[in-house]
C-alpha atoms as a PDB file:
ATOM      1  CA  UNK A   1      -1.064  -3.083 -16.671  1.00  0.00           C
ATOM      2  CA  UNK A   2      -3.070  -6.052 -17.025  1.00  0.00           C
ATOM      3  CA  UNK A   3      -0.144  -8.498 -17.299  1.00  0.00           C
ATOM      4  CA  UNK A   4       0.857  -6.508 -13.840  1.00  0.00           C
ATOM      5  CA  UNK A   5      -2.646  -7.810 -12.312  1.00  0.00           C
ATOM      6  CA  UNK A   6      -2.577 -10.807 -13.760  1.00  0.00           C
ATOM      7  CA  UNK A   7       0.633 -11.713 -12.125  1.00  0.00           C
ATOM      8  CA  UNK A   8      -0.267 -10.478  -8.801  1.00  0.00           C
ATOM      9  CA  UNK A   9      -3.307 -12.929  -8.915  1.00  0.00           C
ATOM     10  CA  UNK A  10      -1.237 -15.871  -9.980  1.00  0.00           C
ATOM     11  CA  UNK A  11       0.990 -15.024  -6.845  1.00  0.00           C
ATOM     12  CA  UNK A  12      -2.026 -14.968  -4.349  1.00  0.00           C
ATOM     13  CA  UNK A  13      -3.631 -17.880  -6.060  1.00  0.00           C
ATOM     14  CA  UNK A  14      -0.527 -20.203  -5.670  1.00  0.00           C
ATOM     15  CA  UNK A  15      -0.384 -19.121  -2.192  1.00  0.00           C
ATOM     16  CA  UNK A  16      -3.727 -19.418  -1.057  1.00  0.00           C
ATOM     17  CA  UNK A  17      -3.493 -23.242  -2.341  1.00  0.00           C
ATOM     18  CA  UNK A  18      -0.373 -23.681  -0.692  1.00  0.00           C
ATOM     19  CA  UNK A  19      -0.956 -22.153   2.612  1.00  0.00           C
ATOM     20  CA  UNK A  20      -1.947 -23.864   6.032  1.00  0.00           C
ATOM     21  CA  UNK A  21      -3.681 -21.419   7.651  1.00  0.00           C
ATOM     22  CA  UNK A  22      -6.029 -18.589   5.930  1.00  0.00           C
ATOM     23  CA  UNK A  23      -7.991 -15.349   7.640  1.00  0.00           C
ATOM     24  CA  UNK A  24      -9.810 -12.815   6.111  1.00  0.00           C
ATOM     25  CA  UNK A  25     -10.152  -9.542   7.598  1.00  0.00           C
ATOM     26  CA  UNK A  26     -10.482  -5.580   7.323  1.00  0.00           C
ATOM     27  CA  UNK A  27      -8.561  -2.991   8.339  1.00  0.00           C
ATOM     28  CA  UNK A  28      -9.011   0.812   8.986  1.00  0.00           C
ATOM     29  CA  UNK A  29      -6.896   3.548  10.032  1.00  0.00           C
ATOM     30  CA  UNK A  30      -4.485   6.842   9.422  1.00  0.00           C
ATOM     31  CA  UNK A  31      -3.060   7.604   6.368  1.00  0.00           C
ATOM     32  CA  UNK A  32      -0.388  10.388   5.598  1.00  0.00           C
ATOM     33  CA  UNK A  33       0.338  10.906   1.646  1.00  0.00           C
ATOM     34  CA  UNK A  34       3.430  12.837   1.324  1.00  0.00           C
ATOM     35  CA  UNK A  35       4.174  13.961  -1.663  1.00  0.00           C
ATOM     36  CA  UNK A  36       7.468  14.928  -3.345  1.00  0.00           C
ATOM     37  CA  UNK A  37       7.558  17.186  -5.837  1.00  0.00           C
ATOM     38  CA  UNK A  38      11.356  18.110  -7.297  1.00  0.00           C
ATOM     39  CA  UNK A  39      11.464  21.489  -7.706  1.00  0.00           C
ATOM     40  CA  UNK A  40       8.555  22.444  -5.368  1.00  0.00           C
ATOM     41  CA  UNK A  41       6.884  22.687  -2.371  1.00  0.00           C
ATOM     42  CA  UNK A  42       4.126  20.570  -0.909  1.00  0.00           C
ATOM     43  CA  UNK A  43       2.720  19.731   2.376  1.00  0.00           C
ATOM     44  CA  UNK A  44       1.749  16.122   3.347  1.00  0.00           C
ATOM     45  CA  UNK A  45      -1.960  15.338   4.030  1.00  0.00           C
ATOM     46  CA  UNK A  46      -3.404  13.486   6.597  1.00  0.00           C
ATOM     47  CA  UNK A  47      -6.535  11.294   6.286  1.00  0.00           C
ATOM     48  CA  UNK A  48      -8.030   7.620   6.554  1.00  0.00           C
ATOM     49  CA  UNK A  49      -7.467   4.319   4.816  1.00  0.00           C
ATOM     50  CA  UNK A  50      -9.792   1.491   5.016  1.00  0.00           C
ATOM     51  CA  UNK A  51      -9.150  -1.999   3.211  1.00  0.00           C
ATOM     52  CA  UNK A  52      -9.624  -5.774   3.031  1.00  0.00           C
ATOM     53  CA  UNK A  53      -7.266  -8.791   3.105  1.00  0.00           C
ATOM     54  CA  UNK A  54      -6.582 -12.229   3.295  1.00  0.00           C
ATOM     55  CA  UNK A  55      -3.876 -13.411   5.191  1.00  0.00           C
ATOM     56  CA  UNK A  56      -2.279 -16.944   4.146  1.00  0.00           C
ATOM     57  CA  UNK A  57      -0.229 -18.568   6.300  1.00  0.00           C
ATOM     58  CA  UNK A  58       2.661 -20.498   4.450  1.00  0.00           C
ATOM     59  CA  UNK A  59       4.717 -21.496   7.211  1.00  0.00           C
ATOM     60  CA  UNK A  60       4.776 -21.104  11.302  1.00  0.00           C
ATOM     61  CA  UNK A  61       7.253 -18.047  10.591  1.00  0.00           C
ATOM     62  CA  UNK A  62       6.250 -16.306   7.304  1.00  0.00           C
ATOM     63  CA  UNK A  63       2.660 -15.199   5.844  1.00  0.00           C
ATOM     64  CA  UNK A  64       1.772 -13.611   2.821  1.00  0.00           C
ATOM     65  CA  UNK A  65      -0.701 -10.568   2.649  1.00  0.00           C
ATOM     66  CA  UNK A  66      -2.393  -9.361  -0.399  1.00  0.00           C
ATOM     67  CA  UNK A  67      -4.633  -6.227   0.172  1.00  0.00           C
ATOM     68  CA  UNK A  68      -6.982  -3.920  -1.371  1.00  0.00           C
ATOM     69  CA  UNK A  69      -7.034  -0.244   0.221  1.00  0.00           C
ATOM     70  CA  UNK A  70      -8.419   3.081  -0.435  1.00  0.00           C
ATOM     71  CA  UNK A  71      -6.692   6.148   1.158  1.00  0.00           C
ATOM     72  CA  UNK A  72      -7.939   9.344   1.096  1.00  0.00           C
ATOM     73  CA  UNK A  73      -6.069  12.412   2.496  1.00  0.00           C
ATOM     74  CA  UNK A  74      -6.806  16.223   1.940  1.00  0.00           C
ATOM     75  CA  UNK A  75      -7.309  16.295  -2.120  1.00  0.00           C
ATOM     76  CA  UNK A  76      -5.654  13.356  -2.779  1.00  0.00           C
ATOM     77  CA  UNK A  77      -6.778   9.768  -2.863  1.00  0.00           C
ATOM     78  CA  UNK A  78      -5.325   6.399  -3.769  1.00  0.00           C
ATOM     79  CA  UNK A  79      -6.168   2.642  -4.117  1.00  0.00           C
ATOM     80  CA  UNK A  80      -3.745   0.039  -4.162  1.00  0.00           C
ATOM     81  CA  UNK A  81      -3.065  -3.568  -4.321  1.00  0.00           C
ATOM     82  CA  UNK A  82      -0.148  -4.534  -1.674  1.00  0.00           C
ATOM     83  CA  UNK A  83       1.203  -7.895  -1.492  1.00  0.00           C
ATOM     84  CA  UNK A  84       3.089  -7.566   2.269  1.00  0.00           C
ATOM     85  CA  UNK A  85       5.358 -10.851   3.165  1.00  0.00           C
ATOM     86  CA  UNK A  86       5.081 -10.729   7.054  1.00  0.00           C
ATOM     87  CA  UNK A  87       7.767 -12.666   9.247  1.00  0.00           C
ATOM     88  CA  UNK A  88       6.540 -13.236  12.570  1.00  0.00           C
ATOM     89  CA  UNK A  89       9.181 -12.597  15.338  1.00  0.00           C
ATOM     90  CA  UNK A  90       6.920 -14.087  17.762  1.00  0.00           C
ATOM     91  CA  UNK A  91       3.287 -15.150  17.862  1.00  0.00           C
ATOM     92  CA  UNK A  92       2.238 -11.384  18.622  1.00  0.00           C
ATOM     93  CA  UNK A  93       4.781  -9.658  16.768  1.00  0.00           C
ATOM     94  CA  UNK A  94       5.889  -9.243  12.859  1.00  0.00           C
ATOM     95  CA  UNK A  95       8.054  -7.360  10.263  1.00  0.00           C
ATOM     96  CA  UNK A  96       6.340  -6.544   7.396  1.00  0.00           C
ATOM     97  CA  UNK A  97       8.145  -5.920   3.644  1.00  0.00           C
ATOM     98  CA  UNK A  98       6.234  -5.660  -0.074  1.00  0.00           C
ATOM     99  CA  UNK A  99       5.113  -4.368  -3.578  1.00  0.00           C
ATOM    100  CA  UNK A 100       1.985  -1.542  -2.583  1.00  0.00           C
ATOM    101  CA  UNK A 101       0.665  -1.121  -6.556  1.00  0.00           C
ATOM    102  CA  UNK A 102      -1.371   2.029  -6.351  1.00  0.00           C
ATOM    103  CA  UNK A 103      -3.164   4.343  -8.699  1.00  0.00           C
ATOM    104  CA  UNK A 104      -3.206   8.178  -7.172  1.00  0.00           C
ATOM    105  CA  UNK A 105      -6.414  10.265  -7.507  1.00  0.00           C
ATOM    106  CA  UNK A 106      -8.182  13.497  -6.043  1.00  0.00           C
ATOM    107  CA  UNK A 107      -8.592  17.133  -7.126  1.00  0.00           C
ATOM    108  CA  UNK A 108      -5.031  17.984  -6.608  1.00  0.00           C
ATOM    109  CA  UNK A 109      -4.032  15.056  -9.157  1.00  0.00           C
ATOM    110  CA  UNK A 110      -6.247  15.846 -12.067  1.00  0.00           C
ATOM    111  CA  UNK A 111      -4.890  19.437 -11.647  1.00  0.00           C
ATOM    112  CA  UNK A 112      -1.343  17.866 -12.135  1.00  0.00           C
ATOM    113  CA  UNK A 113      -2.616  15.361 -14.765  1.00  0.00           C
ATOM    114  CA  UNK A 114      -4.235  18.274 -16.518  1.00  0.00           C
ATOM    115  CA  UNK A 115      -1.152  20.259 -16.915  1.00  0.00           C
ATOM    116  CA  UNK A 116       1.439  17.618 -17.676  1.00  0.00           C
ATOM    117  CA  UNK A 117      -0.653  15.435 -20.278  1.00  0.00           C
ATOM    118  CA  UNK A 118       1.184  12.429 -21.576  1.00  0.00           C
ATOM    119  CA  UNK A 119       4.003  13.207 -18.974  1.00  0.00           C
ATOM    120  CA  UNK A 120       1.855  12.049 -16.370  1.00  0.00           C
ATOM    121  CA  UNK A 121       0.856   8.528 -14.900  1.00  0.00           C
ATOM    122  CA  UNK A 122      -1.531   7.786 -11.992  1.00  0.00           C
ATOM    123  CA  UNK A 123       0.429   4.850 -11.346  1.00  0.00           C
ATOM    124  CA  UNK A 124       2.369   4.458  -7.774  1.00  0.00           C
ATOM    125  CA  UNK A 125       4.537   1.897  -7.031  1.00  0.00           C
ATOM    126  CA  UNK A 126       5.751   1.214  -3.553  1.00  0.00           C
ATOM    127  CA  UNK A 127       8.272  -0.402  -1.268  1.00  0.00           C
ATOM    128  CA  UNK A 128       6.662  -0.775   1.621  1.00  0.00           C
ATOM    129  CA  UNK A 129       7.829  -1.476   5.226  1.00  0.00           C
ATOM    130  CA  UNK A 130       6.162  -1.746   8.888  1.00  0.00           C
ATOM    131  CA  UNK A 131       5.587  -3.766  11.540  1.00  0.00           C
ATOM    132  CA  UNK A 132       2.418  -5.473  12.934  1.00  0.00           C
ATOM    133  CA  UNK A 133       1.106  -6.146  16.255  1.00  0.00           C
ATOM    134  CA  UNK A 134      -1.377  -9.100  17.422  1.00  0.00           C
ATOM    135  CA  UNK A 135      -3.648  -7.596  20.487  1.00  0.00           C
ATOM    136  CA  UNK A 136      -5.441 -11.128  20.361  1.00  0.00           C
ATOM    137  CA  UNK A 137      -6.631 -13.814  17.772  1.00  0.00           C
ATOM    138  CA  UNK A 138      -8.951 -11.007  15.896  1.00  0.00           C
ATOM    139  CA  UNK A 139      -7.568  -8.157  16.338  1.00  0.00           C
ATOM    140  CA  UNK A 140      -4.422  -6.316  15.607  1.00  0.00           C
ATOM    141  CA  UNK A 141      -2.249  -2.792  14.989  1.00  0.00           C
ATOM    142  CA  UNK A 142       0.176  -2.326  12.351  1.00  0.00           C
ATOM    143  CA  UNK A 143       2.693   0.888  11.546  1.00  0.00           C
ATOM    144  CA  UNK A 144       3.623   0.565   7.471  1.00  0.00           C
ATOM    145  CA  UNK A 145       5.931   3.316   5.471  1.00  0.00           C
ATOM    146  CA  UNK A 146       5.762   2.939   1.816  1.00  0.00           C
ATOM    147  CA  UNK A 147       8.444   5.045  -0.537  1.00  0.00           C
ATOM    148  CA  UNK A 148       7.170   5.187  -4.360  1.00  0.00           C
ATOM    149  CA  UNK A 149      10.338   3.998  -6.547  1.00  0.00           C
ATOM    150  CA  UNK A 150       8.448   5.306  -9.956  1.00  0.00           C
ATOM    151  CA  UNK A 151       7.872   8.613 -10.641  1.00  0.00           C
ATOM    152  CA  UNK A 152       4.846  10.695 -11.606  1.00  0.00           C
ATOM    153  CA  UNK A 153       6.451  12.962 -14.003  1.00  0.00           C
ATOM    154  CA  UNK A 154       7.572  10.623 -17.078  1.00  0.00           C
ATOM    155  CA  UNK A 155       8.804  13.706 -19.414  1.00  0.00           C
ATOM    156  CA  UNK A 156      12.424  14.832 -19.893  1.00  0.00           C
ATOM    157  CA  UNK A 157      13.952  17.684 -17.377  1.00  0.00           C
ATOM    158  CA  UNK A 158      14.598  18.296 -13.741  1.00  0.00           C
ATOM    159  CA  UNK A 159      11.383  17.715 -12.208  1.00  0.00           C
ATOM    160  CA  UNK A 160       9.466  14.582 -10.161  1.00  0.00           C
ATOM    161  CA  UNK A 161       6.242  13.895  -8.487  1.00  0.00           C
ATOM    162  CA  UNK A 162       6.468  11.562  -5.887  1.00  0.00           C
ATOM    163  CA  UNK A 163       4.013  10.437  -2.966  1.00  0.00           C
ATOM    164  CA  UNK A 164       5.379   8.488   0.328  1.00  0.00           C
ATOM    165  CA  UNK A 165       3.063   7.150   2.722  1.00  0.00           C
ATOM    166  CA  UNK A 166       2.553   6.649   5.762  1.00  0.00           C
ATOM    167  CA  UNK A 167      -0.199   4.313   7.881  1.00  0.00           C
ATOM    168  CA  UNK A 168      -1.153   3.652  11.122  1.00  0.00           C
ATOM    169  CA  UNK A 169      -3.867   1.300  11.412  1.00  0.00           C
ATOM    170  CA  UNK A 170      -6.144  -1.615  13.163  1.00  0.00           C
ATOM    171  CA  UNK A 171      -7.703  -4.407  11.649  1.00  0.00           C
ATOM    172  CA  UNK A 172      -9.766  -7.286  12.837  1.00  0.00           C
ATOM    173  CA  UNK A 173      -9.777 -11.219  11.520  1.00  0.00           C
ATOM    174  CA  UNK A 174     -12.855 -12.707  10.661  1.00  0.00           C
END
């Protein structure tokens, strides 16, 4: 896991000395954590995310991302690390595409954790797409879906614990 984080900071570090333009900035907004369990039924929850990034500009079309969130939605929560490349269609307008590294939490999850044991991991990783939305030079709107490509459940048999997500969100740019 470390050599995970340590890798995600030498990305953001080599852009961040490569990039032209940089802006901090905060965002806030709807979350809705879906989860997928094989074999079951669950409902999705809806709640809030709020989070911090830095956005670094590496060329007049593309822009790289990284961002720390929390999400919390009915008795489940997560935090996660997302590095989101953004291609700008137009000055207002972008497609967003990246890695959202996430660790899942709540009531419902240490339930889950407790009964599975060592065929359990917190970890969540995402492939996350969306689009963004410039109102003006601060602030902005973004739609993002993220699918988890690792599963939950790391034991042997028919079963999986999944946990899609879904945000709708402003920000602003400091």
């Amino acid at each position: 896991m470390k050599k995970l984080f340590l890798a995600a900071f030498a990305v953001f570090a080599f852009a961040s000395v490569n990039a032209q333009d940089t802006t901090f900035g905060a965002t806030a907004g709807l979350s809705i954590l879906s989860p997928d369990v094989e074999g079951g039924d669950a409902d999705s929850e809806t709640g809030f995310h709020i989070g911090a990034f830095a956005e670094f500009g590496l060329s007049d079309k593309f822009s790289l991302q990284p961002e720390l969130t929390y999400a919390m939605a009915g008795d489940i929560s997560m935090i996660a690390l997302n590095a989101i490349a953004k291609y700008h269609v137009s000055e207002e307008f972008n497609i967003q595409f990246g890695p959202q590294i996430g660790f899942a939490g709540g009531d419902d999850i240490d339930a889950i954790e407790d009964l599975l044991g060592d065929d359990f991991t917190n970890l969540n990783i995402q492939l996350a797409v969306g689009v963004g939305y410039d109102i003006n030079e601060n602030f902005f709107a973004q739609a993002r879906y993220g699918f988890q490509l690792n599963d939950h459940f790391t034991g042997d048999g028919d079963f999986g614990i999944k946990i899609n997500t879904v945000t709708l969100g402003v920000g602003y740019k400091f």
